[in-house]
Every structure is written in C-alpha cells, then in structure tokens.
C-alpha atoms as a PDB file:
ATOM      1  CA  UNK A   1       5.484   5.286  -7.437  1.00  0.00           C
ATOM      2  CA  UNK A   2       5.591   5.585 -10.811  1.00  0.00           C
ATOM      3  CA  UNK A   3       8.595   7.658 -11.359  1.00  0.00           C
ATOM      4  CA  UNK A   4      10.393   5.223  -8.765  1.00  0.00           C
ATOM      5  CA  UNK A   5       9.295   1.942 -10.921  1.00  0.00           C
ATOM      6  CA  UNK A   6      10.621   3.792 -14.153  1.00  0.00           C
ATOM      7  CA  UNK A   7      13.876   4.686 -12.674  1.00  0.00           C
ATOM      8  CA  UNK A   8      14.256   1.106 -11.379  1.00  0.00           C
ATOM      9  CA  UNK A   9      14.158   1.809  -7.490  1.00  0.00           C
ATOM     10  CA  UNK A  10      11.697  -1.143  -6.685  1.00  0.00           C
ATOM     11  CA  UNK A  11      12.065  -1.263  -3.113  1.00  0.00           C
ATOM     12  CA  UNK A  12      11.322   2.810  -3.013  1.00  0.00           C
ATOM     13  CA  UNK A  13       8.552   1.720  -5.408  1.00  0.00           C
ATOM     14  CA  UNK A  14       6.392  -0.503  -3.431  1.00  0.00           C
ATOM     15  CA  UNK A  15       7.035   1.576  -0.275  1.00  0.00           C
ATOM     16  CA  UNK A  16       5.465   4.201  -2.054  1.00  0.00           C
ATOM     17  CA  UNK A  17       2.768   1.888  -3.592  1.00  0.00           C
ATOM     18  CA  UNK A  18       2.012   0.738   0.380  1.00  0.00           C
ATOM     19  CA  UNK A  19       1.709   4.607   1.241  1.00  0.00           C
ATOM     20  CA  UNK A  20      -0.306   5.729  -1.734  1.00  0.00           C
ATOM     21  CA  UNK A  21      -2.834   2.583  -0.435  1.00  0.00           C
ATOM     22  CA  UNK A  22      -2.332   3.636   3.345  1.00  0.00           C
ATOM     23  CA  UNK A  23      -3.213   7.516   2.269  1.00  0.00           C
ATOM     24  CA  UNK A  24      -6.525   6.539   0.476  1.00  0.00           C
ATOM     25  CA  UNK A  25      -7.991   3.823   2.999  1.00  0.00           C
ATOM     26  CA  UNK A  26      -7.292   6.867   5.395  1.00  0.00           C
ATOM     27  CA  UNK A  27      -9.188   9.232   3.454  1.00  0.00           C
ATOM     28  CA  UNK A  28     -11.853   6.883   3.558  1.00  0.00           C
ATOM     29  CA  UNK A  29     -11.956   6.876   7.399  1.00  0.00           C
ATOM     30  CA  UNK A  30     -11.695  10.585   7.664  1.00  0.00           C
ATOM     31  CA  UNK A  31     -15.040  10.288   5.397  1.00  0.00           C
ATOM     32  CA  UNK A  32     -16.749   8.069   7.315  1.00  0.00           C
ATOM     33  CA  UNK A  33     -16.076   9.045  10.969  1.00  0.00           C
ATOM     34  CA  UNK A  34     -15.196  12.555  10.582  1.00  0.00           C
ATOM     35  CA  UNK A  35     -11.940  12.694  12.850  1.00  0.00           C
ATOM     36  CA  UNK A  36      -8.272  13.067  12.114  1.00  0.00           C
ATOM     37  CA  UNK A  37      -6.686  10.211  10.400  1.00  0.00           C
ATOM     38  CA  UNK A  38      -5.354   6.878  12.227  1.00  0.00           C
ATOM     39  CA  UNK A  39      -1.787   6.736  13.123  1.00  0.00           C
ATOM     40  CA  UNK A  40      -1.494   2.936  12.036  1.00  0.00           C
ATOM     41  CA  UNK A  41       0.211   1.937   9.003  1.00  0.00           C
ATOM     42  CA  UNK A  42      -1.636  -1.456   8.648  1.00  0.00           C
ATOM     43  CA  UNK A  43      -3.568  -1.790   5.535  1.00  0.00           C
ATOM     44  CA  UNK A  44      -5.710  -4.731   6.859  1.00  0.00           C
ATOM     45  CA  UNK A  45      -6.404  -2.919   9.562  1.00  0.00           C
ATOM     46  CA  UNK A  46      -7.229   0.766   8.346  1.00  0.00           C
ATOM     47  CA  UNK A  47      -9.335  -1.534   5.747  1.00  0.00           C
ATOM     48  CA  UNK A  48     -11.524  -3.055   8.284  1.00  0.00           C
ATOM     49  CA  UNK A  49     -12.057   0.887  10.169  1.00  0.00           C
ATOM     50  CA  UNK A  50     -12.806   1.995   6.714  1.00  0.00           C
ATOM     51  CA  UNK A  51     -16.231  -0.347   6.734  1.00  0.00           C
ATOM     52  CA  UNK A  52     -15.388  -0.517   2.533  1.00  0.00           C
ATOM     53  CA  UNK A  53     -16.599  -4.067   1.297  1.00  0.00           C
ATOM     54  CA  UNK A  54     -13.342  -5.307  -1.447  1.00  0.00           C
ATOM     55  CA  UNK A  55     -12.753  -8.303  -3.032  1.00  0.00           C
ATOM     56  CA  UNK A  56     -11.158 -11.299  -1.315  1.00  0.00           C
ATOM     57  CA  UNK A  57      -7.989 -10.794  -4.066  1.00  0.00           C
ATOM     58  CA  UNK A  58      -7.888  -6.977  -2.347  1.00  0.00           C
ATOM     59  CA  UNK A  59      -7.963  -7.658   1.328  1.00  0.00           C
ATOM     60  CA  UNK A  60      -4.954 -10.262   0.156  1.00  0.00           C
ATOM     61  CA  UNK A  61      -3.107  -7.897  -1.717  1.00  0.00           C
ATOM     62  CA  UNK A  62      -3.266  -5.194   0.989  1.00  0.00           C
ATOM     63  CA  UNK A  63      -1.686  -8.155   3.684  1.00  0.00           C
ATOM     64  CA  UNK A  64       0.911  -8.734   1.200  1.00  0.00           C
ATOM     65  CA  UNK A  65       1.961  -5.042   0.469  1.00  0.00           C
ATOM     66  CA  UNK A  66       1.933  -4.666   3.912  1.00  0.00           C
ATOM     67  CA  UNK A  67       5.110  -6.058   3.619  1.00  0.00           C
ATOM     68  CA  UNK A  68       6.629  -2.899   2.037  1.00  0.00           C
ATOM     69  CA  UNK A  69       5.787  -0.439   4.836  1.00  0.00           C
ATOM     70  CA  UNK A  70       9.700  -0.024   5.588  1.00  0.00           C
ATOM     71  CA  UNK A  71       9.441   2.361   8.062  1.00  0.00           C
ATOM     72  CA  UNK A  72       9.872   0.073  10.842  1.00  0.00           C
ATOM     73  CA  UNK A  73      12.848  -1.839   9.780  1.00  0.00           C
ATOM     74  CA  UNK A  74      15.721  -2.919  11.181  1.00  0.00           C
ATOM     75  CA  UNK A  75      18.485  -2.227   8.491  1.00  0.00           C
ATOM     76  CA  UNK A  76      19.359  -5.637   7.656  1.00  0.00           C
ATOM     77  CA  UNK A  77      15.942  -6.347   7.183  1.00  0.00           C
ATOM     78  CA  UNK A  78      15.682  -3.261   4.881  1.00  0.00           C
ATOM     79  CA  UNK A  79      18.940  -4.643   2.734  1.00  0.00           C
ATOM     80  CA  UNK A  80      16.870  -8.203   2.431  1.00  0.00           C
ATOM     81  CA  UNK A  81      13.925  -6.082   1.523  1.00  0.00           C
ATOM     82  CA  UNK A  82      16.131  -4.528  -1.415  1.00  0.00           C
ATOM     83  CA  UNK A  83      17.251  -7.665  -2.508  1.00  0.00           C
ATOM     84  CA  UNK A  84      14.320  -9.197  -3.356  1.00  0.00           C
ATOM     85  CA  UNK A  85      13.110  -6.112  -5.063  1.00  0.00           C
ATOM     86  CA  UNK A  86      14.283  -7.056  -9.085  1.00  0.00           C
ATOM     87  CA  UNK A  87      11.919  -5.700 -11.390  1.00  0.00           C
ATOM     88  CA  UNK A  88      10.138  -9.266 -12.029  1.00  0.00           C
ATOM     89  CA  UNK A  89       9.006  -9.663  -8.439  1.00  0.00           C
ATOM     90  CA  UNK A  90       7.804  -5.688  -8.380  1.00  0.00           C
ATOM     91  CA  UNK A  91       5.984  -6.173 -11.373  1.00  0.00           C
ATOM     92  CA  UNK A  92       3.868  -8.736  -9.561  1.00  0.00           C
ATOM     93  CA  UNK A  93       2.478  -5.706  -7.659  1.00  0.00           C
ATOM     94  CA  UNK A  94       3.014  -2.900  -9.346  1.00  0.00           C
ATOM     95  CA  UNK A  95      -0.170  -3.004 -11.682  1.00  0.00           C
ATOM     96  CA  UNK A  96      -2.321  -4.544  -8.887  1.00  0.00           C
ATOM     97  CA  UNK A  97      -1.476  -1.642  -6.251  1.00  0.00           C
ATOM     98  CA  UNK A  98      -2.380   0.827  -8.745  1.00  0.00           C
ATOM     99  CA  UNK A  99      -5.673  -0.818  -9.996  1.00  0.00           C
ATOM    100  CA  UNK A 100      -6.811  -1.121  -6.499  1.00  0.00           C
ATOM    101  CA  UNK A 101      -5.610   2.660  -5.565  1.00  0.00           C
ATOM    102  CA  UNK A 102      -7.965   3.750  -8.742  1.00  0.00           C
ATOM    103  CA  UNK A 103     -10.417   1.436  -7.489  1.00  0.00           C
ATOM    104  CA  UNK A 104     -10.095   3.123  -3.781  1.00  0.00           C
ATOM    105  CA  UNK A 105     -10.212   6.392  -5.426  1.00  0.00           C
ATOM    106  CA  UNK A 106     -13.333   6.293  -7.286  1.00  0.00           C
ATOM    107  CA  UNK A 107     -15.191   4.945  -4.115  1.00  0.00           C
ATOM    108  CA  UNK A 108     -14.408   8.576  -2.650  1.00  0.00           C
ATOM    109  CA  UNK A 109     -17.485  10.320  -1.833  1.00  0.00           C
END
C-alpha cells in the first residue's frame, strides 16, 4: 500500500489498504474459530465473525473502505473509482487504514 501511495497509484492504493484490513480481520477469525478463512470480502461483516470490540470511528471506516474492494467491478465503475482517487481524497484514508491495520495487528494473539 505504501509503495502504491508513493508512486501515486491511489486507486491500487486503497484496494490494497481494503485487502491488508480484509487479511488481518481474517486472521483474527482463523484465531478464534480455528477453521480456514471466510471467502467474503466484507469488512463489516468479517468484523462482526471476528467477535473484536472497535471503536464506532473503526466499524465506520471499515464500511467506507469497503468501497475499494474492486474486485467485483464492472469496468466503468472501476474508471469512476479511478477518478475519484487524487491524492487529497486518498489521503483521507490512507493514515486511518494503516492506524487501524497496526491496531488489528497488535490485537493478534
């Protein structure tokens, strides 16, 4: 995500910043249940599996980068997506996705 933010791809950078979120609340349900991950990409949802307790400004933040999960998208959606990617509207969510990852990360047991 990083890398991506510093060589201004923003739309490859929050993609990244929705799978480095998906790839930790999963590694949190592996913990706790002990089976193979989910095959869902939905951050609100893998958060509720998960059982974690976050803050309010989390659970929002996860809904909104839910957003960048691209995967799915048609490719006029994904050119919209790109569009609205300039550096001032990633770097509304840049710092937040990786304070929460660290956050995420340190709750690993």
């Amino acid at each position: 995500m990083k890398k991506l933010y510093e060589s201004k791809c923003y739309a490859d950078a929050l993609y990244y910043g929705h799978m480095i979120l998906e790839m930790i609340l999963k590694a949190h349900i592996v913990i706790k249940t002990k089976k193979p991950a989910l095959k869902i990409h939905n951050l609100r949802r893998l958060y509720e599996i998960s059982g974690m307790k976050l803050e309010i400004d989390d659970i929002k933040l996860m809904v909104k980068v839910n957003e960048f999960n691209m995967e799915t998208r048609y490719p006029d959606e994904k050119m919209e997506f790109y569009k609205l990617c300039t550096k001032s509207y990633t770097d509304k969510f840049y710092e937040p996705i990786i304070k929460l990852h660290k956050r995420l990360c340190q709750k690993v047991k």
